[in-house]
C-alpha atoms as a PDB file:
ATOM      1  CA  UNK A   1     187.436-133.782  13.212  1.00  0.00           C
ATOM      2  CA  UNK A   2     190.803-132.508  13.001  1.00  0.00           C
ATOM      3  CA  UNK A   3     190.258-129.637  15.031  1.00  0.00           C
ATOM      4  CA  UNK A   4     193.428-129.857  17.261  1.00  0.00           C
ATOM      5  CA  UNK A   5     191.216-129.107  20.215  1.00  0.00           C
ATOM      6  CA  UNK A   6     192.399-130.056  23.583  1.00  0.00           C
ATOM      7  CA  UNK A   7     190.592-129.497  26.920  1.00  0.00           C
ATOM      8  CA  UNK A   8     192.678-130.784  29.870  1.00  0.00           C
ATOM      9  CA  UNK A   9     190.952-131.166  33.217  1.00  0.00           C
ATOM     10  CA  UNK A  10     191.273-127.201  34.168  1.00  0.00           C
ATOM     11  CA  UNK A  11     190.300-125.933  30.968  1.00  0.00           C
ATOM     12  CA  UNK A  12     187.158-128.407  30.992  1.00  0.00           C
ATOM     13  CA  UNK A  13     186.150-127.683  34.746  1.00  0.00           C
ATOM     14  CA  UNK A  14     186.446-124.084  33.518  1.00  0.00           C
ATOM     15  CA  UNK A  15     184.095-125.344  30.249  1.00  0.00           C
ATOM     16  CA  UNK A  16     181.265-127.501  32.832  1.00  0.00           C
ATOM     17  CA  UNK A  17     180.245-123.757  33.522  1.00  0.00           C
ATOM     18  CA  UNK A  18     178.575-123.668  30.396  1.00  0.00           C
ATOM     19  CA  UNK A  19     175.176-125.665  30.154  1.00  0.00           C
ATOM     20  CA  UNK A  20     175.281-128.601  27.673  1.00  0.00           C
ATOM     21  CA  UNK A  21     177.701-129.694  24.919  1.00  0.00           C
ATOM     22  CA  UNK A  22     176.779-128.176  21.949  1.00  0.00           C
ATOM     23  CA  UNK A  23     176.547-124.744  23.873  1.00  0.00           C
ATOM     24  CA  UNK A  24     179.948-125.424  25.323  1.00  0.00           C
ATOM     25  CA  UNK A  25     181.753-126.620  22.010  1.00  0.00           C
ATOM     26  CA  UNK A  26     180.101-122.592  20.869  1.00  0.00           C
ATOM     27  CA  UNK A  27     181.313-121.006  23.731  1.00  0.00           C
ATOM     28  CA  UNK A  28     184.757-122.799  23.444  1.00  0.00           C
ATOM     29  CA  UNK A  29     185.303-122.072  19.802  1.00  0.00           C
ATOM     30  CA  UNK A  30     184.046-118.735  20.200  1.00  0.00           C
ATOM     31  CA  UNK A  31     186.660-117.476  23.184  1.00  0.00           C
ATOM     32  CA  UNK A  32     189.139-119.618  22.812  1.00  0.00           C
ATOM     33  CA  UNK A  33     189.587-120.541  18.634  1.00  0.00           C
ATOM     34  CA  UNK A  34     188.025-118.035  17.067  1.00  0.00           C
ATOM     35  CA  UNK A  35     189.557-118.993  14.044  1.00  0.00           C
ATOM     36  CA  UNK A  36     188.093-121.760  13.766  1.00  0.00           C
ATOM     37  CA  UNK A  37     184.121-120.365  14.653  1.00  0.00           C
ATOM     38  CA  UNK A  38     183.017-119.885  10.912  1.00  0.00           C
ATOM     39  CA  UNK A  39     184.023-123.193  10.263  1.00  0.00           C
ATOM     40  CA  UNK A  40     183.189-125.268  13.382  1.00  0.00           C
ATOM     41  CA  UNK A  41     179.566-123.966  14.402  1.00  0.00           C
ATOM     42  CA  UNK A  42     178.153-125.353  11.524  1.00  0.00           C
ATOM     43  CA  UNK A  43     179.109-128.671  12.420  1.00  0.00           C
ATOM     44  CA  UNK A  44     178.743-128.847  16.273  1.00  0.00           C
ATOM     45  CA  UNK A  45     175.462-130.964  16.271  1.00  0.00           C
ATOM     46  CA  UNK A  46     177.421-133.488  14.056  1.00  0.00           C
ATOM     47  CA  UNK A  47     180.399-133.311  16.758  1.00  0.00           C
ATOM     48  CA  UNK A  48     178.733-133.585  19.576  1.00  0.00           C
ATOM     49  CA  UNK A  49     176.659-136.703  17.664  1.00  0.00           C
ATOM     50  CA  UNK A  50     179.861-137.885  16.804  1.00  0.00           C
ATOM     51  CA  UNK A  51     181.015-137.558  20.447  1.00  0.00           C
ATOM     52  CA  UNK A  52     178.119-139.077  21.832  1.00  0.00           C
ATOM     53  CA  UNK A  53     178.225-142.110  20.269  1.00  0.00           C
ATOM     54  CA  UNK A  54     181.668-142.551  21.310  1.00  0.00           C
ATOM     55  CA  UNK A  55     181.257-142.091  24.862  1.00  0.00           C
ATOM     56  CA  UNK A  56     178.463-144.718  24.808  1.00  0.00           C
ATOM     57  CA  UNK A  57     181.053-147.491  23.302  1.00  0.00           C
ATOM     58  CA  UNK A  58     183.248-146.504  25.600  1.00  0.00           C
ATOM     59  CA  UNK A  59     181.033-146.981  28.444  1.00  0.00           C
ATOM     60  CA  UNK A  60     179.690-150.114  26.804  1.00  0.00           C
ATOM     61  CA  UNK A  61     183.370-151.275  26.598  1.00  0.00           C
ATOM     62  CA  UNK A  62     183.572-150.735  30.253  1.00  0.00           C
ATOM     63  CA  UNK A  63     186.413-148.286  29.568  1.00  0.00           C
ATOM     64  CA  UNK A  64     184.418-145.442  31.661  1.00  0.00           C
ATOM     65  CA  UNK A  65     184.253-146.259  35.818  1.00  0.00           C
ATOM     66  CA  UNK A  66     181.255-145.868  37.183  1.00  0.00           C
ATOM     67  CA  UNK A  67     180.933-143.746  40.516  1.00  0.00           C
ATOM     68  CA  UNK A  68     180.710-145.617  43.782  1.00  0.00           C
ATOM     69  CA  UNK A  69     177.068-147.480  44.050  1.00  0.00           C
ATOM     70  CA  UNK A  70     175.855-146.477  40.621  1.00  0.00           C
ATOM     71  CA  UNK A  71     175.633-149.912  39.061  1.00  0.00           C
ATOM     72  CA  UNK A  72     174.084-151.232  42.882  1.00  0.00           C
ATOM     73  CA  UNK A  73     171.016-148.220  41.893  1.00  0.00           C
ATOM     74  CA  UNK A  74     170.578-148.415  38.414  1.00  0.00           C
ATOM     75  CA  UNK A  75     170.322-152.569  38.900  1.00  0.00           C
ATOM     76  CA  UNK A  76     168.002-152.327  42.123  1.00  0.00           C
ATOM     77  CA  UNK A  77     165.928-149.909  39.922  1.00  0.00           C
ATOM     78  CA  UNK A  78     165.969-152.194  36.852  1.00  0.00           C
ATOM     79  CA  UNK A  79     164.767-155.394  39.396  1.00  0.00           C
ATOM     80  CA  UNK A  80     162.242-153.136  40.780  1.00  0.00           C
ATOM     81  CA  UNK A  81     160.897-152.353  37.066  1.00  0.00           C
ATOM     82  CA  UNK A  82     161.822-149.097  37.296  1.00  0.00           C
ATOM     83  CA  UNK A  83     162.587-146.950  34.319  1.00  0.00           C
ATOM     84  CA  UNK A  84     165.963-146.091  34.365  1.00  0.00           C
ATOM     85  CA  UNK A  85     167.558-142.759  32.821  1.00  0.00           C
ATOM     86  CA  UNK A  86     170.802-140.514  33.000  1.00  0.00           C
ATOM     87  CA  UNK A  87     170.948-137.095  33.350  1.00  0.00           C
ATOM     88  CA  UNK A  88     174.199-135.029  33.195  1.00  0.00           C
ATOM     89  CA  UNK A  89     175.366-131.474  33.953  1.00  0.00           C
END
């Protein structure tokens, strides 16, 4: 988006204190680029679309690990006929 955002690993474990991503890409732009608020809140649902969708290809891709025994649950609960979700933060 051209933003020039960057969140290393600190900043973002600082971020995960906020519940869910639209709220945090608010809260970000509002204490830490306030320049940029006016401009960026108005498209955060399109970000966080945007950001969405590329996290899925990536874990499609298999470019995102999965923890230890995560694919040995979600495939016993698939075999089982289970009804499989994710949930995050």
């Amino acid at each position: 988006a051209g933003l020039g955002w960057d969140w290393d690993r600190a900043l973002y474990r600082q971020l995960l204190e906020v519940t869910g991503g639209k709220e945090r890409m608010a809260h970000y732009a509002e204490a830490y680029r306030p320049q940029d608020v006016a401009h960026v809140l108005p498209l955060i649902a399109e970000l966080h679309r945007d950001k969405t969708a590329r996290y899925a290809a990536m874990v499609a891709a298999g470019g995102v690990a999965l923890r230890p025994g995560v694919r040995r649950l979600l495939e016993g609960a698939r075999a089982a006929g289970g009804k499989v979700a994710i949930a995050t933060t």
